[in-house]
Protein backbone atom coordinates (compact mmCIF):
# COMPACT_ATOMS: atom_id res chain seq x y z
CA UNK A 1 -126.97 102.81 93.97
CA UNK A 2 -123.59 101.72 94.75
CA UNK A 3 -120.50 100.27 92.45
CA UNK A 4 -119.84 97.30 91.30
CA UNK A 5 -116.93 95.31 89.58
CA UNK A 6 -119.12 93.38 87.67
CA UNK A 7 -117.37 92.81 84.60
CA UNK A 8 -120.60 91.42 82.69
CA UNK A 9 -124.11 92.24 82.95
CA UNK A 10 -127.91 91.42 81.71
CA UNK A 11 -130.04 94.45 81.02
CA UNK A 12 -133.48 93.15 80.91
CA UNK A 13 -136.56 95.37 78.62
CA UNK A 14 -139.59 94.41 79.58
CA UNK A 15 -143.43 96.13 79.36
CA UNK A 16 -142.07 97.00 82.86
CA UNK A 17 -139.39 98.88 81.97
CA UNK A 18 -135.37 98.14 82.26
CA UNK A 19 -133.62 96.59 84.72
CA UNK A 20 -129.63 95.64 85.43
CA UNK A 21 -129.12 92.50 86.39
CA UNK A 22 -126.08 90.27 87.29
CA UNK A 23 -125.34 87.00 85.53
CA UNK A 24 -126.03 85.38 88.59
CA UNK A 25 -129.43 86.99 88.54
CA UNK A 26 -129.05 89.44 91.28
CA UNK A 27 -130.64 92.65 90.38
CA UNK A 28 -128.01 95.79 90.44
CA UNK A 29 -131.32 98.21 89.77
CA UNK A 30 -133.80 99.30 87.84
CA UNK A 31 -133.17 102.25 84.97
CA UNK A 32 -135.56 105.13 84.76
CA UNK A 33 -138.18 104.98 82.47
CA UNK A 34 -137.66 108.86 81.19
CA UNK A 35 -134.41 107.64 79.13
CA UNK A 36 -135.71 104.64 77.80
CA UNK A 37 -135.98 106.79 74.18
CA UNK A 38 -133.56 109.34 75.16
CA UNK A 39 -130.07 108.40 73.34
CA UNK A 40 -127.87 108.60 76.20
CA UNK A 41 -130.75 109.05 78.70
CA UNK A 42 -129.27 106.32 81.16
CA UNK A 43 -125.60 107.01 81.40
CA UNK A 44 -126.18 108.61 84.90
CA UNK A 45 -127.43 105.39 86.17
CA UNK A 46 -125.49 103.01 84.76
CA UNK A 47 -122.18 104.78 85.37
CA UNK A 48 -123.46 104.03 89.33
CA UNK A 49 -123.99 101.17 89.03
CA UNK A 50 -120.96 99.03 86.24
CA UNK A 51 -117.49 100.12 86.21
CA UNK A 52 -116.44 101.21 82.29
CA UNK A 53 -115.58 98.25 80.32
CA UNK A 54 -117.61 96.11 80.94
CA UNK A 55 -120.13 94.10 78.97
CA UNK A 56 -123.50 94.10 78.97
CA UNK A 57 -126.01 91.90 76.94
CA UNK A 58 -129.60 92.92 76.31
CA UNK A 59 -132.29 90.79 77.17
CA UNK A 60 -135.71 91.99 75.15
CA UNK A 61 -139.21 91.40 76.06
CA UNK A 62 -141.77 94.20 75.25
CA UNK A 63 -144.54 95.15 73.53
CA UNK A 64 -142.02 97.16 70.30
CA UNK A 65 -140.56 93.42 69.85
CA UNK A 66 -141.38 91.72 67.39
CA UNK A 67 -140.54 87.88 66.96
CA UNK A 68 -141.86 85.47 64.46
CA UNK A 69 -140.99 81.70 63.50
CA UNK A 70 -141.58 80.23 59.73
CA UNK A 71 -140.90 76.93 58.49
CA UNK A 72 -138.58 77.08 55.61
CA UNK A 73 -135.87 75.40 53.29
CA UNK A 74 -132.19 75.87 54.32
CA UNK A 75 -131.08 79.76 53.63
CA UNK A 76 -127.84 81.92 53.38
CA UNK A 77 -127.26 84.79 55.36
CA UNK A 78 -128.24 86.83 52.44
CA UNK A 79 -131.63 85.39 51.77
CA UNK A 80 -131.92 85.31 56.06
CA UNK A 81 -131.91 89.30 55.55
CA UNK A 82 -133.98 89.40 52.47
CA UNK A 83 -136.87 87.29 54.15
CA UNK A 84 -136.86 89.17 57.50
CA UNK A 85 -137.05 92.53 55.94
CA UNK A 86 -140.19 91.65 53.99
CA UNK A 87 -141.84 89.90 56.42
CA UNK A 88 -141.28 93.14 58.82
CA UNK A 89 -141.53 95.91 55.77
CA UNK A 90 -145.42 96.69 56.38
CA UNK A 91 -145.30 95.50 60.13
CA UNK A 92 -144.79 99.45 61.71
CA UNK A 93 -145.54 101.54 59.20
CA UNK A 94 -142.58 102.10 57.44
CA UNK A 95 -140.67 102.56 60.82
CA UNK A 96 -137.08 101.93 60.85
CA UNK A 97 -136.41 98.52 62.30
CA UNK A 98 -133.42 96.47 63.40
CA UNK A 99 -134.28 93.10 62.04
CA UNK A 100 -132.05 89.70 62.80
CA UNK A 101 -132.51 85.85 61.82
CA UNK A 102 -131.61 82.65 62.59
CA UNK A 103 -132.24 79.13 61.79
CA UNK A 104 -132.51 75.82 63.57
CA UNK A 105 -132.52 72.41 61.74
CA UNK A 106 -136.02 71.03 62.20
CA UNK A 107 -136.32 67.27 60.38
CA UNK A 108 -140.06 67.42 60.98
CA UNK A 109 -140.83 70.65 59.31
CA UNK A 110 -142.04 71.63 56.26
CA UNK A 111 -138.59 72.65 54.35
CA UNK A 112 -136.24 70.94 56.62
CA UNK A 113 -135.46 73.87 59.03
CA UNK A 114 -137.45 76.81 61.44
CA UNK A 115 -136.33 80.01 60.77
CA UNK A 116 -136.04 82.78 63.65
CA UNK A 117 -137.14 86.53 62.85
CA UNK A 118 -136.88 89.33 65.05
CA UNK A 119 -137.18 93.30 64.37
CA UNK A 120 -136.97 96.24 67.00
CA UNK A 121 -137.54 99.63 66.37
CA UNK A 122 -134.04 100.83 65.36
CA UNK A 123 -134.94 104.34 67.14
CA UNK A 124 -135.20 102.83 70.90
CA UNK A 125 -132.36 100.30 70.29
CA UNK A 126 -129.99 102.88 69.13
CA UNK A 127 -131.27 105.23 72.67
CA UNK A 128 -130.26 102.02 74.54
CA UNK A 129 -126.73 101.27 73.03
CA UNK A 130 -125.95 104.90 73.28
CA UNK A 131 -126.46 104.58 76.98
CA UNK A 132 -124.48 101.86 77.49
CA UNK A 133 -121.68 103.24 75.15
CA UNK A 134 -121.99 106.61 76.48
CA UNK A 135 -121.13 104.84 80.10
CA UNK A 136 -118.07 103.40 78.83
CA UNK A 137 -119.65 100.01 78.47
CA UNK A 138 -119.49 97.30 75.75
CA UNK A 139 -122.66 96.45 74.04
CA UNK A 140 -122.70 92.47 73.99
CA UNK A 141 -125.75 90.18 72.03
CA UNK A 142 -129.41 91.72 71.94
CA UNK A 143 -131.34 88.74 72.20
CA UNK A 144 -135.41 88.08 72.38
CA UNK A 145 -136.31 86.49 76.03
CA UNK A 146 -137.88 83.82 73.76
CA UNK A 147 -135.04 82.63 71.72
CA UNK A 148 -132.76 82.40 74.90
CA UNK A 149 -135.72 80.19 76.87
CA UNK A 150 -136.56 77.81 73.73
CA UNK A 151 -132.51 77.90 74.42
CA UNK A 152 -132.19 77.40 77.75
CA UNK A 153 -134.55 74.57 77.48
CA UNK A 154 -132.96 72.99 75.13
CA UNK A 155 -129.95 73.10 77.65
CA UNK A 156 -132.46 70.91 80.52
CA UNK A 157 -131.93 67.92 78.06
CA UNK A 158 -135.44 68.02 76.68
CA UNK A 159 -135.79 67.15 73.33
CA UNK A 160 -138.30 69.44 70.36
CA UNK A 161 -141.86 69.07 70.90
CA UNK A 162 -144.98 70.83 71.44
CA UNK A 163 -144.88 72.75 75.10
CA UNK A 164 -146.82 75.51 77.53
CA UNK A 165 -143.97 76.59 79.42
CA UNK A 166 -145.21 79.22 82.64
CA UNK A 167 -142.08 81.32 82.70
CA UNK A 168 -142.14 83.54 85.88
CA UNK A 169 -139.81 86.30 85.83
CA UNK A 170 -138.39 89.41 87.87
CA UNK A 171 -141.14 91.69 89.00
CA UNK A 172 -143.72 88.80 89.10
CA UNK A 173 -144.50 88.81 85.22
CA UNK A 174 -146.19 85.61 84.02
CA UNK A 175 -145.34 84.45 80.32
CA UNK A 176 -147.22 81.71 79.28
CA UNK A 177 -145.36 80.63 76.03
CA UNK A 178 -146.53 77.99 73.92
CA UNK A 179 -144.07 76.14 71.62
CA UNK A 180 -144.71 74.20 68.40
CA UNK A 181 -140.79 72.29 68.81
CA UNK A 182 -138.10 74.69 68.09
CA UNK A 183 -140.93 76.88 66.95
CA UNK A 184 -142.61 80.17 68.85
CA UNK A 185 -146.30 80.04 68.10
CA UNK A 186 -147.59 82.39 71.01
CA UNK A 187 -146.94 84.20 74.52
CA UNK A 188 -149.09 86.13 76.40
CA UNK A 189 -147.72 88.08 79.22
CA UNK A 190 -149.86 88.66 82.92
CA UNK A 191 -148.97 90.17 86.52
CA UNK A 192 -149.05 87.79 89.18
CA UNK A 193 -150.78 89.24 92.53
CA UNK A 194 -148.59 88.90 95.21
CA UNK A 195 -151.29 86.49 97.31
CA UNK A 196 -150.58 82.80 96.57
CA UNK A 197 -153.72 81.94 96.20
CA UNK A 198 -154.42 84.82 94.24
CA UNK A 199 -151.85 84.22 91.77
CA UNK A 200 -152.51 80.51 91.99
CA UNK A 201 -156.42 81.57 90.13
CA UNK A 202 -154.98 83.73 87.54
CA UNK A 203 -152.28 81.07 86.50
CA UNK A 204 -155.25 78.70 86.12
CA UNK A 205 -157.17 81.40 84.08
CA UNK A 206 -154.48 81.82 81.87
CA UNK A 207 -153.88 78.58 81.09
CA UNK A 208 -157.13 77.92 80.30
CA UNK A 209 -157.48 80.75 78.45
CA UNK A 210 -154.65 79.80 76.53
CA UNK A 211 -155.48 76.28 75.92
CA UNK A 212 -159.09 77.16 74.86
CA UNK A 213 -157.63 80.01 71.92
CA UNK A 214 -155.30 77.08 70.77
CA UNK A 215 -157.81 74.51 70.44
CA UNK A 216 -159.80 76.63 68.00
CA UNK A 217 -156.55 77.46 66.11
CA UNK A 218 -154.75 75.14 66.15
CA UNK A 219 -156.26 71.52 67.13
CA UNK A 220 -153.24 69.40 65.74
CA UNK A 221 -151.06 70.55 68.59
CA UNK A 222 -150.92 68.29 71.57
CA UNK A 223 -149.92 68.83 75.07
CA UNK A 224 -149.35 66.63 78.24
CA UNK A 225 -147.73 69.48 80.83
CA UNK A 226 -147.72 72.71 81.66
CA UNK A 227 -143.81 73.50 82.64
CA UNK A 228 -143.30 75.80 85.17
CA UNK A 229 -140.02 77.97 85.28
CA UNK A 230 -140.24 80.43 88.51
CA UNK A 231 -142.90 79.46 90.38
CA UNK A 232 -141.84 76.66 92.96
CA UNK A 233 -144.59 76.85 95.60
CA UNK A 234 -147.74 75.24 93.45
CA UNK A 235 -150.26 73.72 95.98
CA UNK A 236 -151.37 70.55 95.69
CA UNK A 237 -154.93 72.19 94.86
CA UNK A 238 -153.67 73.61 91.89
CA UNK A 239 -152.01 70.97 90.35
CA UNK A 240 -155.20 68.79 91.14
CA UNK A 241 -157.81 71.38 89.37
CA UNK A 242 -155.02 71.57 86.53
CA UNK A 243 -155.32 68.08 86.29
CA UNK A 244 -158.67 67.70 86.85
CA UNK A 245 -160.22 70.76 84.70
CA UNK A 246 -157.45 70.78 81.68
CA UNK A 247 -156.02 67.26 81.61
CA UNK A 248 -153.04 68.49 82.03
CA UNK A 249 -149.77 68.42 84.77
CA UNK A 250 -147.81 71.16 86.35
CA UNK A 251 -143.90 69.75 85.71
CA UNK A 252 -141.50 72.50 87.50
CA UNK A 253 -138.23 72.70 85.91
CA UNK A 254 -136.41 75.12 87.79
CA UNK A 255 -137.55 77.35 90.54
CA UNK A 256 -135.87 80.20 89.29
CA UNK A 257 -136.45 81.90 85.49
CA UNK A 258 -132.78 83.42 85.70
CA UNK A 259 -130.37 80.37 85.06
CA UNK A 260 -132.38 78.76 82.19
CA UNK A 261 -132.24 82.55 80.58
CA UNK A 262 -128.74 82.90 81.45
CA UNK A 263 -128.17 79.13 79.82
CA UNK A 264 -129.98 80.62 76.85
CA UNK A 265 -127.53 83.91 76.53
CA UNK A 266 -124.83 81.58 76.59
CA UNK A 267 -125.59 78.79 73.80
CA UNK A 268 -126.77 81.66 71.97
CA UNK A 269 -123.68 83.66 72.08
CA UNK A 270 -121.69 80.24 70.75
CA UNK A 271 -123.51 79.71 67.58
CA UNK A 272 -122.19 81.35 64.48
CA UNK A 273 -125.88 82.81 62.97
CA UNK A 274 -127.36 83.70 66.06
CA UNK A 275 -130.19 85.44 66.60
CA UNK A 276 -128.28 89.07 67.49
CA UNK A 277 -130.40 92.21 66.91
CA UNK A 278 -127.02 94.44 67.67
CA UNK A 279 -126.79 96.72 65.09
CA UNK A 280 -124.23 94.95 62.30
CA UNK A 281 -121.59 98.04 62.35
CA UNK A 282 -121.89 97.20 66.22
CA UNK A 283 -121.25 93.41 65.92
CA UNK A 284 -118.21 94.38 63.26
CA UNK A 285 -116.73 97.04 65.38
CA UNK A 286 -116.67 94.13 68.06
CA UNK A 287 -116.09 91.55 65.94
CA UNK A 288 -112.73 93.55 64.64
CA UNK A 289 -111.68 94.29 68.73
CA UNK A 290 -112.37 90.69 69.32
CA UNK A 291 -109.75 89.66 66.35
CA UNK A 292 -107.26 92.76 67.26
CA UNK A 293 -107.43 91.41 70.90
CA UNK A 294 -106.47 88.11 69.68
CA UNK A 295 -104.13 89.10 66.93
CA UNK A 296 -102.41 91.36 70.21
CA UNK A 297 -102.93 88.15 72.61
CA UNK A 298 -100.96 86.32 69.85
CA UNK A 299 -98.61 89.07 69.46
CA UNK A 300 -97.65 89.27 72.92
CA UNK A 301 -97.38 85.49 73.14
CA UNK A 302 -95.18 85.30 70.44
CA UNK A 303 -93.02 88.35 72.21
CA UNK A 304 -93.13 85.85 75.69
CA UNK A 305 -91.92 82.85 73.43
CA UNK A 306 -89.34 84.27 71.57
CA UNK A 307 -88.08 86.18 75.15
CA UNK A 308 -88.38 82.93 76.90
CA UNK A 309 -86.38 81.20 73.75
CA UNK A 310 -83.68 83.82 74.30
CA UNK A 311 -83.09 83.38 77.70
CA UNK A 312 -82.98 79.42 77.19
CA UNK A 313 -80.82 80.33 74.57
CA UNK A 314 -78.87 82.56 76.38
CA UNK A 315 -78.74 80.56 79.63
CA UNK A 316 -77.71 77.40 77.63
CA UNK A 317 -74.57 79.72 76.38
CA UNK A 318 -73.67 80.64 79.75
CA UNK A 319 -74.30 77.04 80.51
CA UNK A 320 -71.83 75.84 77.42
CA UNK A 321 -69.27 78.24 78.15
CA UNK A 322 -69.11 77.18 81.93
CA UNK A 323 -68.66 73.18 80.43
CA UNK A 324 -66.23 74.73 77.94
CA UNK A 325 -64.08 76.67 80.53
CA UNK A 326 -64.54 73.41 83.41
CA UNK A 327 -63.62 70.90 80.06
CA UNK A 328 -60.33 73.26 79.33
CA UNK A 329 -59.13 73.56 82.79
CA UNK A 330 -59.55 69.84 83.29
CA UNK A 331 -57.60 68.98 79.91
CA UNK A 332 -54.88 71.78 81.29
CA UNK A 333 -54.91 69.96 84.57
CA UNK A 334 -54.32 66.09 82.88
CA UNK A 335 -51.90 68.07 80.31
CA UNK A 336 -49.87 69.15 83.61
CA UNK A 337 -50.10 65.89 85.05
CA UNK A 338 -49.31 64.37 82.42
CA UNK A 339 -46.13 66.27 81.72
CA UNK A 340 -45.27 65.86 85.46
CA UNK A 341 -45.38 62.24 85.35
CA UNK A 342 -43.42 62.68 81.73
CA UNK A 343 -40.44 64.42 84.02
CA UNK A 344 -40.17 61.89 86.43
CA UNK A 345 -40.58 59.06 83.89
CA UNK A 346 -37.46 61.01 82.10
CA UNK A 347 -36.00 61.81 85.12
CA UNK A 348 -36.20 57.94 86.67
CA UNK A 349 -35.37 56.42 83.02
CA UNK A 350 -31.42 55.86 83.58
CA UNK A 351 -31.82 55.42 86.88
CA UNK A 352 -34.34 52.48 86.01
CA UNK A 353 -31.99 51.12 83.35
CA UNK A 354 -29.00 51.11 85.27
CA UNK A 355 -30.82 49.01 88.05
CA UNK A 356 -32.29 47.06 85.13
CA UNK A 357 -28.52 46.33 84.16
CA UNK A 358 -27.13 45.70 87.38
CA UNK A 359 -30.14 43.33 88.42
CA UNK A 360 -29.39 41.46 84.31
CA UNK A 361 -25.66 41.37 85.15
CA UNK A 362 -26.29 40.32 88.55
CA UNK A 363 -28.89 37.44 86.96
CA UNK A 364 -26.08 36.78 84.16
CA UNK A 365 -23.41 36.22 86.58
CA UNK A 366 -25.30 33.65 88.80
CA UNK A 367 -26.03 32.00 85.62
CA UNK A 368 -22.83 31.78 84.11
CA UNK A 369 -21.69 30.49 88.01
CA UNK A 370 -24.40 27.57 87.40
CA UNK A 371 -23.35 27.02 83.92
CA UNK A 372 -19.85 26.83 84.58
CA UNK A 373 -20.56 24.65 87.96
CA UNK A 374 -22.72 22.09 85.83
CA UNK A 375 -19.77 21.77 83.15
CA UNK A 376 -16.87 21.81 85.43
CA UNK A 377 -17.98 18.96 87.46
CA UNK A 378 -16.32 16.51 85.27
CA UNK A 379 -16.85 12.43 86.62
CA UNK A 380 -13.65 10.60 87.08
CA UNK A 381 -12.44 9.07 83.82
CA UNK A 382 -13.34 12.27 82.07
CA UNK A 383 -10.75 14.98 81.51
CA UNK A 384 -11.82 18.12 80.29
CA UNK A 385 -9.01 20.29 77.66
CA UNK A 386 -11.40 23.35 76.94
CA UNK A 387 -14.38 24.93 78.19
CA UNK A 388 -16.25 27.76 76.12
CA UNK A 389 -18.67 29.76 77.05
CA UNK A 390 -20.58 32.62 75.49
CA UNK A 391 -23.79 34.61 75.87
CA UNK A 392 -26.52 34.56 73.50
CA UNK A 393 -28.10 37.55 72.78
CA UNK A 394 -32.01 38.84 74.05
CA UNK A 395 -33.63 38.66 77.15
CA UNK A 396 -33.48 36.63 79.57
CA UNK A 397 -29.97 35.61 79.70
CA UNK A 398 -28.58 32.51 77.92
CA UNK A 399 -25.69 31.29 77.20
CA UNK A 400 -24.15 28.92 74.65
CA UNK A 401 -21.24 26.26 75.39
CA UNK A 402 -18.82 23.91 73.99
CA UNK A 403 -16.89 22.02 75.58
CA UNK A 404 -13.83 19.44 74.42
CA UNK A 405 -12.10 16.75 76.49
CA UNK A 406 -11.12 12.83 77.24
CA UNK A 407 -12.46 10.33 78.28
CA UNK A 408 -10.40 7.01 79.86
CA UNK A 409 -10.69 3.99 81.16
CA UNK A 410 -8.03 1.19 81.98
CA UNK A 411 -9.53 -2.14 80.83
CA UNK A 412 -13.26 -0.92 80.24
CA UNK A 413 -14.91 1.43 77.53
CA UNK A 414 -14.11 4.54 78.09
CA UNK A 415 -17.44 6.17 76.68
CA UNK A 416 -18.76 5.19 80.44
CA UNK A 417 -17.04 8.02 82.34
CA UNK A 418 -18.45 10.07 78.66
CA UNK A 419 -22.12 8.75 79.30
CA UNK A 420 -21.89 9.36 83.19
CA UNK A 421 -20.65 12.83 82.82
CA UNK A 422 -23.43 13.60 79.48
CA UNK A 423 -26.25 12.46 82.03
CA UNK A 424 -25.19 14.85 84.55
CA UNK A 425 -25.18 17.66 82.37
CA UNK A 426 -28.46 16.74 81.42
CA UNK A 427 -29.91 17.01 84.54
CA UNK A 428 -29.07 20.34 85.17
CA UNK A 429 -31.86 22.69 85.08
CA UNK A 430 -31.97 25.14 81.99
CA UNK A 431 -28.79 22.90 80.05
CA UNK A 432 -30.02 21.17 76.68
CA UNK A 433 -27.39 19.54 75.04
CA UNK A 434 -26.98 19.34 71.06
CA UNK A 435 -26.80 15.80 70.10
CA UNK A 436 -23.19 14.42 70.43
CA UNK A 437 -21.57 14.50 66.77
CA UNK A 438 -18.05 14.46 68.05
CA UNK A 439 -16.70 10.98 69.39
CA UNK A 440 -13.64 9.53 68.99
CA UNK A 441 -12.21 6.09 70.78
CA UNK A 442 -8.68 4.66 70.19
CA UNK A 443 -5.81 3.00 72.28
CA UNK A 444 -3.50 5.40 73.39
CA UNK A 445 0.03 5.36 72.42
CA UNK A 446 3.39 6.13 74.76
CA UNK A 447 4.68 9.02 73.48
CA UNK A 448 8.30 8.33 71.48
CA UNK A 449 7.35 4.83 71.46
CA UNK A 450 5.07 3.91 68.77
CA UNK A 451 5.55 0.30 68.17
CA UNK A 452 4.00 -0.36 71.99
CA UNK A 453 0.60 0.54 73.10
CA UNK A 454 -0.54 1.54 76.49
CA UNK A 455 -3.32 -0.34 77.74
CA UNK A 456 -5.84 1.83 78.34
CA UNK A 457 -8.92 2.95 76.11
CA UNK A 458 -9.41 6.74 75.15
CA UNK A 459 -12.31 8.65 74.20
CA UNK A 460 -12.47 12.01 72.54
CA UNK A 461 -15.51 14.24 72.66
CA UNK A 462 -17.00 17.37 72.03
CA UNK A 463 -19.97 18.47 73.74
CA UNK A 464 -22.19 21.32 72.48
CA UNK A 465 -25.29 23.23 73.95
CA UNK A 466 -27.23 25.84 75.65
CA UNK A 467 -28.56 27.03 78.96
CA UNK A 468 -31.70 29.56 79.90
């Protein structure tokens, strides 16, 4: 026998004796028959063949099992236990018995529901779980073959009804197992001959055998196939006499046993009230490793998440800080700059107003030139006695004038020389004259001689405005 790392097994208990099987179905080998009641008597063995840890589910299927189904009313756990025990209280004798139950939801039966009950002789279960323990393995479900078939089928999509299923199994053992729905009403084991056409006759036997006990028992059950787990190769022969003889087919489902038991196990194992003939301080024990594993699991999670959280945390500091430091040498940088440029502006201030002043003066002194220009340029006829000029304050540069002066003719008006010399000014770009409030026209007198009158016409003026 060699090792494995199988971390989950099937040990199977048959009439035949106990085998080790893999989920997949392979067989790791077959336990001797000596430690079958012997608590511990297979440790040898199955320390060759699983590594310690792992789990291994029974599989039962012998003559010391005991499985019945009864329709009943929806129960509680409690009255699951009370029922099993006294329907299994006379059964051995007073022998000690490891009893389970389950129940299935069953519309058609009497009560609503099909209740599951199992018992094993509590003396060869406990030899068998001290074997495995004793091997450093885990005791997983102990579960009738029958309950993980009627499972298993119910897994092929087929819905409850009456069936003969032909369940071939390791070893060549036959089960014919006749099913009233969800219901066990009877199995009846056989060897199958290694000859084909041998075993092809006692298949036929049996099922007749079968059919004609259940037609004298029980004549309201009706069947249309005989399903065939197992047992690929049927010859065309067969399935005619079948046919023929019992009015009956031959449906395979599967030509392997394994998978459909396997598919049993597993739906099984998921309900909450299964049908688990572990002993209870077992299926605590496990029950209270399963919930300290996950309490640990969650533990250890929670350690992962809050050590992840720190280093985010701590990683989005160092990330801040770097920002922080980046944000404060950039502000430093601009403050620098900014001070810089502050020194030059300082620094190129009076430079900057003194060519602001020069460049003003300069502008000032080409407009007082064009002022002066524009008013000097008097007309003939017009004589000019004062010119003033001033600068207005703001910016840009203006100035304001005022000028006095005469205005002559000989024998015409003299406002025309006035008018010509007003128009001029007005033309001037940037001169607005005030209106004219200041005119005066007379004859002008010789001077010492008052009684005579030159003639020529005088006018006097005074001319205000501005230029910008």
């Amino acid at each position: 026998m060699s090792q494995t790392t199988l971390a989950s097994a099937v040990l199977l208990v048959d009439d035949l004796g106990a085998a080790l099987y893999r989920e997949s179905g392979e067989l790791l080998g077959r336990l001797p028959e000596a430690g079958a009641e012997q608590p511990g008597g297979w440790i040898p063995e199955l320390r060759q063949l699983l590594p310690a840890g792992g789990e291994v589910r029974l599989l039962l299927d012998h003559g010391a099992l005991l499985v019945q189904c009864q329709e009943a009313p929806p129960l509680n756990p409690r009255e699951r236990r009370d029922v099993v025990e006294r329907v299994f209280a006379a059964e051995r004798g007073g022998e000690s018995l490891e009893t389970a139950a389950a129940q299935d939801v069953d519309p058609e039966a009497d009560g609503g529901s099909v209740l599951w009950l199992a018992a094993q002789p509590r003396r060869t279960l406990t030899a068998w779980i001290a074997s495995l323990q004793g091997a450093g393995l885990v005791p997983g479900a102990c579960v009738p073959l029958q309950r993980a078939l009627v499972q298993g089928l119910a897994s092929l999509g087929e819905g409850a009804k009456d069936r003969i299923v032909l369940a071939v199994g390791p070893g060549r053992v036959g089960r014919l197992i006749l099913f009233h729905r969800t219901a066990l009403v009877l199995q009846r084991h056989f060897g199958l001959p290694e000859d084909p056409t041998e075993a092809e006759e006692v298949v036929f036997e049996e099922i007749s055998r079968l059919l004609q006990f259940i037609k004298q028992k029980n004549r309201e059950l009706v069947f249309q196939a005989v399903e065939v787990l197992g047992l690929p190769d049927l010859s065309i022969g067969l399935r005619n006499r079948v046919r023929g003889s019992l009015r009956l087919d031959l449906a395979v489902l599967g030509p392997e046993l394994w998978p459909v038991l396997h598919e049993g196990l597993q739906r099984e194992a998921l309900r909450k009230d299964a049908l688990d003939l572990l002993p209870l301080e077992i299926r605590q024990a496990r029950r209270r490793r399963m919930v300290g594993g996950l309490v640990w699991t969650a533990a250890g999670a929670l350690v992962l998440l809050l050590a992840a959280a720190g280093l985010f945390l701590y990683g989005q500091e160092i990330r801040y800080r770097r920002e922080v430091d980046q944000a404060a040498q950039l502000l430093a940088n601009k403050e620098a700059h900014t001070a810089e440029e502050a020194r030059l502006v300082e620094a190129r201030v009076p430079l900057l107003r003194v060519k602001l002043a020069e460049r003003r003066q300069g502008r000032a002194a080409a407009e007082l030139a064009r002022v002066a220009v524009a008013l000097f340029q008097a007309p003939d006829g017009v004589q000019l006695e004062s010119v003033e000029i001033l600068q207005l304050p703001g910016d840009p540069v203006g100035y304001g004038f005022t000028v006095t002066g005469l205005a002559f003719t000989e024998n015409a008006f003299s406002v025309g020389p006035l008018a010509e010399y007003v128009a001029g000014l007005g033309r001037s770009r940037g001169l607005v004259l005030a209106p004219v409030t200041q005119v005066s026209v007379s004859d002008r007198q010789v001077e010492g001689r008052e009684d005579q009158v030159e003639r020529r016409a005088v006018t006097r003026f005074t001319l205000k405005g501005q230029a910008r």
